[in-house]
Protein backbone atom coordinates (compact mmCIF):
# COMPACT_ATOMS: atom_id res chain seq x y z
CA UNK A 1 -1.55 -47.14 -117.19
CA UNK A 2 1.83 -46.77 -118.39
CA UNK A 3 0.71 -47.93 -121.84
CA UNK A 4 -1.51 -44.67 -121.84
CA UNK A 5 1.04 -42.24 -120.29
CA UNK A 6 3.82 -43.61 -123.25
CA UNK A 7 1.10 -42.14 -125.80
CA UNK A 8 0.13 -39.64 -123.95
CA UNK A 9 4.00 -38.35 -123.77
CA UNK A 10 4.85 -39.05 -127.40
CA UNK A 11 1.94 -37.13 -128.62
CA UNK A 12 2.64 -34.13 -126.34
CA UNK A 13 6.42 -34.32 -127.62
CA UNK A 14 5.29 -34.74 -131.05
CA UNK A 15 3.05 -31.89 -131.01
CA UNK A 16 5.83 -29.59 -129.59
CA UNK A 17 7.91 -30.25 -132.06
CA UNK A 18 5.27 -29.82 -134.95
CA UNK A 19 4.83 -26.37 -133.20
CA UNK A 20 8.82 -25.50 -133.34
CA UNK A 21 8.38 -26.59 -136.87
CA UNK A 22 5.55 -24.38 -137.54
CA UNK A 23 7.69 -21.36 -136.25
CA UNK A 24 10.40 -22.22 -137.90
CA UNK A 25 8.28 -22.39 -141.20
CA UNK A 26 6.99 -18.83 -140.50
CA UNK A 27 9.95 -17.23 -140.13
CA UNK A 28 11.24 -18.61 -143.18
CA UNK A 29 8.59 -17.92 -144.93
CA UNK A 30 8.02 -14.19 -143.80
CA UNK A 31 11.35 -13.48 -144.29
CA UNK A 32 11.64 -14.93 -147.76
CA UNK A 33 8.73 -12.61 -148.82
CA UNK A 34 10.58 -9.74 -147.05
CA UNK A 35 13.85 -10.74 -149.07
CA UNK A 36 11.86 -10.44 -152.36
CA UNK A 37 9.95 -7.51 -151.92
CA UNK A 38 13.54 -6.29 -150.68
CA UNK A 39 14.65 -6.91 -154.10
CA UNK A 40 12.45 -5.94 -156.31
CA UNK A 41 11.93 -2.33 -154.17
CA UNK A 42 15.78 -1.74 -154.49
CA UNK A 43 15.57 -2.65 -158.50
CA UNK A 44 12.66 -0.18 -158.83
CA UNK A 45 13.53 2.22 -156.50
CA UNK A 46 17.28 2.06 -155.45
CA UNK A 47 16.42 0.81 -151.83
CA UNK A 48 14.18 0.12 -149.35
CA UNK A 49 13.78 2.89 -146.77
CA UNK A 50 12.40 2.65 -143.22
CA UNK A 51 11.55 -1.06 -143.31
CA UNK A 52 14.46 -3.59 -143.75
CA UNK A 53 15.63 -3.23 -139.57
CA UNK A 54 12.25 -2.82 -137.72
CA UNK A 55 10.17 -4.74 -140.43
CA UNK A 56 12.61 -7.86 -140.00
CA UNK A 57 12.30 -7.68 -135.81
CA UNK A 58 8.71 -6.97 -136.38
CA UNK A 59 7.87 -10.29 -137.86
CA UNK A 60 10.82 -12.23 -136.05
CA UNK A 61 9.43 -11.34 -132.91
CA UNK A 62 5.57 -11.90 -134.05
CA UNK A 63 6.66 -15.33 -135.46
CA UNK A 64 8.35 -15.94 -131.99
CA UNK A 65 5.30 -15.16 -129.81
CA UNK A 66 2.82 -16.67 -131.79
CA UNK A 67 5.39 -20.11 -131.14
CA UNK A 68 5.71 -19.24 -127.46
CA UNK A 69 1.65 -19.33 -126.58
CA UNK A 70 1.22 -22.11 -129.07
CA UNK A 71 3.70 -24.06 -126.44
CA UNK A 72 2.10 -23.09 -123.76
CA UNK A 73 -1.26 -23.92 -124.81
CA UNK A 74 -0.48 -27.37 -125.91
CA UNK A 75 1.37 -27.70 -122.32
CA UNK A 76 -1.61 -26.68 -120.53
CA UNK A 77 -3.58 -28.97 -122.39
CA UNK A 78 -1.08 -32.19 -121.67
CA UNK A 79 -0.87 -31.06 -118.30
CA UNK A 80 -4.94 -30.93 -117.72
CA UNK A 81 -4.90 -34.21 -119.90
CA UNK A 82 -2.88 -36.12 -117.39
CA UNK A 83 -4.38 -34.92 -114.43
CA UNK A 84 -7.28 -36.11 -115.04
CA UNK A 85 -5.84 -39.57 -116.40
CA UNK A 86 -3.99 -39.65 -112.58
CA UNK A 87 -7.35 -39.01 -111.05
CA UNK A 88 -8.80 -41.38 -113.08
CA UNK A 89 -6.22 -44.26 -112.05
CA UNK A 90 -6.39 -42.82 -108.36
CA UNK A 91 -10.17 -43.43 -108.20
CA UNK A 92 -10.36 -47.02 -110.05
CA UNK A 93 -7.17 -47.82 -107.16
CA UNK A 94 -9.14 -46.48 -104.36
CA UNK A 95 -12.24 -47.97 -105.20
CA UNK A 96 -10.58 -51.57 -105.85
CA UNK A 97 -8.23 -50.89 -102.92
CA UNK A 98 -11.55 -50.12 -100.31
CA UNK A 99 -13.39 -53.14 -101.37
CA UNK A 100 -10.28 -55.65 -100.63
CA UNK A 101 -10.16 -53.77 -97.30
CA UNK A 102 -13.83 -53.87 -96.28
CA UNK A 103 -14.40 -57.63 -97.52
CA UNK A 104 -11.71 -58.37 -95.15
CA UNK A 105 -13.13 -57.93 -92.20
CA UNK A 106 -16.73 -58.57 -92.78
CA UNK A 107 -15.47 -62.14 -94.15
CA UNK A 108 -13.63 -62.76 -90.91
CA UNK A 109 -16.92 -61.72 -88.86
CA UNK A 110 -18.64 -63.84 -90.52
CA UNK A 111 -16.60 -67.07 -90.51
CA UNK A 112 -16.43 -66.30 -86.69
CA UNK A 113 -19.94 -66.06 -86.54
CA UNK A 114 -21.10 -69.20 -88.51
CA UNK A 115 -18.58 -71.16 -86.44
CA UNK A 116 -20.36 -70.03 -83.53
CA UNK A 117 -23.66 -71.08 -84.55
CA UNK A 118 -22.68 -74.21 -85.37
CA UNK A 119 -23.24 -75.76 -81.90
CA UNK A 120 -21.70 -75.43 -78.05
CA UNK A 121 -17.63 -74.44 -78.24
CA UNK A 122 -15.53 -75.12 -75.14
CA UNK A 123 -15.01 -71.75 -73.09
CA UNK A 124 -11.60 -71.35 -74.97
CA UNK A 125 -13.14 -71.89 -78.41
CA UNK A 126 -15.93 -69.02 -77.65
CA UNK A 127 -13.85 -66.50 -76.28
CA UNK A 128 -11.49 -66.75 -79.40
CA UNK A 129 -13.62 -66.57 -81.95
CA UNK A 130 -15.24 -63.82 -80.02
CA UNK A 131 -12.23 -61.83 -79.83
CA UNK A 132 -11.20 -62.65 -83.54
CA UNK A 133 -14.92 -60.84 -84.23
CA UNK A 134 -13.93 -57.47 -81.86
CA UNK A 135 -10.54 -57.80 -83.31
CA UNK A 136 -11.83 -57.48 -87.06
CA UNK A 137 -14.78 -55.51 -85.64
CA UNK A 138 -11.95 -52.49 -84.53
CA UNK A 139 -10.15 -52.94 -88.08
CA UNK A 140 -13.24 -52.08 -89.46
CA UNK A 141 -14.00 -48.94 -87.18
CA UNK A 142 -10.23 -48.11 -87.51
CA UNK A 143 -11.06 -48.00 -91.36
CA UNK A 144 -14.05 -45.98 -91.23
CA UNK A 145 -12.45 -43.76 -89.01
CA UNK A 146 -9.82 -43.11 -91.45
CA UNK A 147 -11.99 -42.67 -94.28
CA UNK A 148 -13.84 -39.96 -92.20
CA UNK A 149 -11.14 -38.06 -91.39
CA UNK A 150 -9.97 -37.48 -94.65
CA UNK A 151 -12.99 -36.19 -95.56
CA UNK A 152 -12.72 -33.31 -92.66
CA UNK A 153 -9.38 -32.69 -93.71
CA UNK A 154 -10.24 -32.68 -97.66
CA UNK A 155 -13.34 -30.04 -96.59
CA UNK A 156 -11.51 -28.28 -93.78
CA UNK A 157 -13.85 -29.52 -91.54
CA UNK A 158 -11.20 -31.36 -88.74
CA UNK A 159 -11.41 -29.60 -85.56
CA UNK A 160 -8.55 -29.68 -83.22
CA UNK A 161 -9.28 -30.42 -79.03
CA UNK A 162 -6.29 -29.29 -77.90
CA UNK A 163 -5.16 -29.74 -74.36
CA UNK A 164 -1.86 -29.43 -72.40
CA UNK A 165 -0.42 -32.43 -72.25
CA UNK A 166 2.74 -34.25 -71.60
CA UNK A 167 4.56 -35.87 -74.09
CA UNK A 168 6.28 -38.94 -72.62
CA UNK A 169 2.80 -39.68 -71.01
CA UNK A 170 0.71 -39.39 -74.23
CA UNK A 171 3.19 -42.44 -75.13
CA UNK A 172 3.16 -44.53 -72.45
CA UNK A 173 -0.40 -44.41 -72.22
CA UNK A 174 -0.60 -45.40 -75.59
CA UNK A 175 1.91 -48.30 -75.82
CA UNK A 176 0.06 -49.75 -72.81
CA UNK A 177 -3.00 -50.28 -74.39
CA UNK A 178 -1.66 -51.24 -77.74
CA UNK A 179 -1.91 -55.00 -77.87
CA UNK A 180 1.82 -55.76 -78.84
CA UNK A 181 5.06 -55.26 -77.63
CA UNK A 182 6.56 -51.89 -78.12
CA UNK A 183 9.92 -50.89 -77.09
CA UNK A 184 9.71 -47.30 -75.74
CA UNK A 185 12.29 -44.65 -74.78
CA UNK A 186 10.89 -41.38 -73.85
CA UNK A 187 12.67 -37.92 -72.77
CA UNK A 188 10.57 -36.20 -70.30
CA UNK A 189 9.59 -32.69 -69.55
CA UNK A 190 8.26 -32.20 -73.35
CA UNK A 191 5.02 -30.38 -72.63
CA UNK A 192 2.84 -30.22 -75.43
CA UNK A 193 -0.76 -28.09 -76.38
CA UNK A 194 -1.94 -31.06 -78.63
CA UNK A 195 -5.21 -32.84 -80.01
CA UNK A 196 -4.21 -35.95 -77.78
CA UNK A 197 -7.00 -38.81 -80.00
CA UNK A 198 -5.07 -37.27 -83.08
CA UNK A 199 -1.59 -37.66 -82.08
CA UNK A 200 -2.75 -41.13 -80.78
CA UNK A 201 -4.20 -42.47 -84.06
CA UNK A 202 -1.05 -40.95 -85.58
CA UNK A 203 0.85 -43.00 -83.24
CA UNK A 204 -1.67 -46.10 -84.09
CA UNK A 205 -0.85 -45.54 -88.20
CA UNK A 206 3.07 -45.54 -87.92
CA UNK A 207 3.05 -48.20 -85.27
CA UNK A 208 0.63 -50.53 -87.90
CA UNK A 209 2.98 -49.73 -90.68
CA UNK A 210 6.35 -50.87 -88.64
CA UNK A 211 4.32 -54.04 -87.71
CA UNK A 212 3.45 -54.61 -90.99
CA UNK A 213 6.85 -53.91 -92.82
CA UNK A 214 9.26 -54.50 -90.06
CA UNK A 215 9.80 -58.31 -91.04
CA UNK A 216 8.63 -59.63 -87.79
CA UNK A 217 11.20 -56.93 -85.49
CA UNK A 218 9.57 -55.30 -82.42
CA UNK A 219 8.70 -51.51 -83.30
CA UNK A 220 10.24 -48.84 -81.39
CA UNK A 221 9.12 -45.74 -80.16
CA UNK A 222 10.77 -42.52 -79.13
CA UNK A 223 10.17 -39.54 -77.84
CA UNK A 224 13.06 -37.04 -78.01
CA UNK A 225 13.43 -33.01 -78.04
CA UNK A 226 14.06 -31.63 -81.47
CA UNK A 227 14.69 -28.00 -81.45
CA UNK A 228 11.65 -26.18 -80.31
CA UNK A 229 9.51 -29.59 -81.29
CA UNK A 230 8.85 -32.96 -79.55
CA UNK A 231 9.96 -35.67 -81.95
CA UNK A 232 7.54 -38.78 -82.20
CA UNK A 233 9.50 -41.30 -84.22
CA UNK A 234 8.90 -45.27 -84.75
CA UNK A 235 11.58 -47.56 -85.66
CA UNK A 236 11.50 -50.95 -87.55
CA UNK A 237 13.61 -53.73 -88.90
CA UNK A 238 12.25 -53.49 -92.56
CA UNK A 239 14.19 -52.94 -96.07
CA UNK A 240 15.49 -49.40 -95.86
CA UNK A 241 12.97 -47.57 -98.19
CA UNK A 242 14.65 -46.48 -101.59
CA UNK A 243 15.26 -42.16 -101.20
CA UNK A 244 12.97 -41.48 -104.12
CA UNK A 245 9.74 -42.85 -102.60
CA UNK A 246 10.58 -40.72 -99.15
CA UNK A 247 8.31 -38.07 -99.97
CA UNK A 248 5.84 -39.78 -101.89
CA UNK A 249 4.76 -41.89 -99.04
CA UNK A 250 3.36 -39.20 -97.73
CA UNK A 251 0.95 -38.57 -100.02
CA UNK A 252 -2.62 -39.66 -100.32
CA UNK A 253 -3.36 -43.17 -102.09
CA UNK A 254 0.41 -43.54 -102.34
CA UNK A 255 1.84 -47.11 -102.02
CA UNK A 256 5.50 -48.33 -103.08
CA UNK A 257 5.12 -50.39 -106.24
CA UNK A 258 6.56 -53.49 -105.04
CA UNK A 259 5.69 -56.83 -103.85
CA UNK A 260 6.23 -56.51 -100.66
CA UNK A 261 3.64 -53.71 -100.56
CA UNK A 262 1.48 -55.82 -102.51
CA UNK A 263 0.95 -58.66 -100.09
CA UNK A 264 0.28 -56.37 -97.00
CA UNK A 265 -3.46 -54.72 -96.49
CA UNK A 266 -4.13 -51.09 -96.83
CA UNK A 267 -4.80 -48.84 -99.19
CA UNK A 268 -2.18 -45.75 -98.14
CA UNK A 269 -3.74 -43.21 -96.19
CA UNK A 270 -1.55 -44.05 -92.93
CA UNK A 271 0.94 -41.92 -93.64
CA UNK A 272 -0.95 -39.01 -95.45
CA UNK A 273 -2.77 -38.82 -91.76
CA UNK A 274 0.25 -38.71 -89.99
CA UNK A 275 1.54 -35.97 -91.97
CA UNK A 276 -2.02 -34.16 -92.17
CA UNK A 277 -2.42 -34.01 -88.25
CA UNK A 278 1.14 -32.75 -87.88
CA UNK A 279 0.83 -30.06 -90.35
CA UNK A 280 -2.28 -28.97 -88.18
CA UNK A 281 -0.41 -28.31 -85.36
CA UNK A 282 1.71 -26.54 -87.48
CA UNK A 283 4.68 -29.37 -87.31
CA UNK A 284 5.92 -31.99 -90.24
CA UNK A 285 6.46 -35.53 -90.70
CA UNK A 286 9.39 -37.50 -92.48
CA UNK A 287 10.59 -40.91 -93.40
CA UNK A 288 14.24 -41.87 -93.71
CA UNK A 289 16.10 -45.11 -94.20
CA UNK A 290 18.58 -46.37 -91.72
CA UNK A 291 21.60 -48.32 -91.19
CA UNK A 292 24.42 -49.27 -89.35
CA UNK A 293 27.95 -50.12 -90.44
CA UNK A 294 29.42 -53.00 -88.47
CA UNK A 295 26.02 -53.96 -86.76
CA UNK A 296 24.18 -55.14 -89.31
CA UNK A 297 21.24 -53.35 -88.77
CA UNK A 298 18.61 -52.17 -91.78
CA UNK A 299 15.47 -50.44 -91.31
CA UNK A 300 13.54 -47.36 -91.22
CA UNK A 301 12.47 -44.47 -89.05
CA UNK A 302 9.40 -42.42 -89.25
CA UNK A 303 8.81 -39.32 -87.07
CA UNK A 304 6.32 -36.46 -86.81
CA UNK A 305 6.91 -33.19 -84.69
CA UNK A 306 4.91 -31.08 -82.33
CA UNK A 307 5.87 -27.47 -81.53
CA UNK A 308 6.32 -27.10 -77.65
CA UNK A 309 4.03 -25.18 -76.12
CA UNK A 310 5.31 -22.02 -74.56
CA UNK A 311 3.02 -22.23 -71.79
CA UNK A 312 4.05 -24.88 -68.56
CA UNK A 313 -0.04 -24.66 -67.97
């Protein structure tokens, strides 16, 4: 990939110049035909009338233009040329990135399910191995569920069930029935007109991510007024995120190139969902790194918001 976008860069700036050159090289060369017929007019004729101001502009300016659109072109066509290269990469990513994540799962189910085959388990063994199997079994829906609603939202097809709703309920219902310990602080009397399964799998995908990046530290959740918005933000104990990847994470397909990425699951639509359903309900979402002088502490924070609604119904 980078291999491709070197050439692809050095022809693009190789071209440009070739196309300064080539206006350069028509200038001269106009002109130097100008000169002469300049010369040989005023040794014929004493001077040349009408000509030597606006024919000089004339073919400065013609020269100029002809430079200025051949630019443009050849930046249009580097520009369509590496679009599609991106999509290219994005697809072959996606594609490898969906099998890993889909194999995953089915191979758990199925090691589950051959060991429970193999003869009678003690009550202990068979409940495990049938909770690892409805443990992989909701990965797998969770997955599927993602996939689908990026297709809505890629086809403007995701309909919103709003209902009034309460804020510092929505998240206390939902750390409850998440299987792991959440720390929670909540501000009440945020009362919300919200798609409640939305904000909840929003919730689930931020939650998932501080799990999986928060080197082993218990994710917290807040819920705190922010102007005429309810703040959702989750807290973790990870490496602060570098400030040039705080936007990017955002976006779809879009994973940090480093190792620890590498060695964690997914395949980075988390985040372009939580942003997605926030921009729906005409809100935001953001990412920023944090830490504290003189505690010690390191990690990250990432928050969507959720106008208010205006009516206490």
């Amino acid at each position: 990939m980078k291999t491709r976008s070197t050439l692809y860069i050095t022809l693009f700036v190789l071209a440009i110049c070739m196309a300064i050159a080539l206006i350069v090289f028509w200038n001269i060369y106009i002109i130097r035909d100008y000169l002469t017929i300049r010369d040989m007019h005023a040794e014929l004729h004493g001077g040349l009338q009408g000509f030597s101001a606006a024919g000089r502009w004339a073919v400065l300016v013609l020269g100029i233009t002809a430079g200025v659109l051949l630019i443009v072109a050849l930046s249009l066509f580097f520009a369509a040329v590496m679009r599609g290269n991106l999509l290219k990469v994005q697809q072959r990513d996606f594609t490898n990135m969906m099998t890993h994540e889909l194999r995953l799962p089915l191979s758990g189910i199925q090691i589950f399910a051959q060991t429970l085959r193999q003869g009678p388990l003690e009550p202990e063994d068979r409940d495990r191995f049938a909770d690892g199997i409805l443990s992989e079994c909701a990965r797998l829906g969770m997955l599927i569920d993602q996939l689908l609603k990026i297709q809505q939202l890629e086809h403007g097809q995701l309909l919103l069930h709003k209902r009034f709703l309460d804020a510092d309920v929505l998240a206390q219902t939902f750390v409850s029935k998440w299987p792991r310990p959440i720390r929670l602080k909540v501000e009440k009397g945020l009362r919300l007109e919200a798609d409640p399964m939305l904000l909840e799998m929003s919730l689930a995908n931020l939650i998932t991510n501080a799990e999986k990046y928060g080197r082993g530290s218990t994710p917290e959740l807040s819920v705190t007024r922010n102007g005429d918005a309810a703040r959702f933000e989750v807290r973790d104990g990870g490496r602060p995120l570098p400030r040039k990847y705080l936007k990017k994470i955002f976006h779809k397909f879009y994973r940090i190139p480093n190792l620890t990425t590498r060695r964690q699951n997914g395949v980075g639509l988390g985040l372009y969902i939580v942003r997605s359903v926030a921009r729906l309900h005409k809100g935001d979402a953001e990412a920023q790194p944090l830490t504290e002088a003189g505690v010690g502490f390191e990690g990250n924070a990432f928050s969507f918001r959720i106008p208010l609604s205006r009516i206490g119904a």
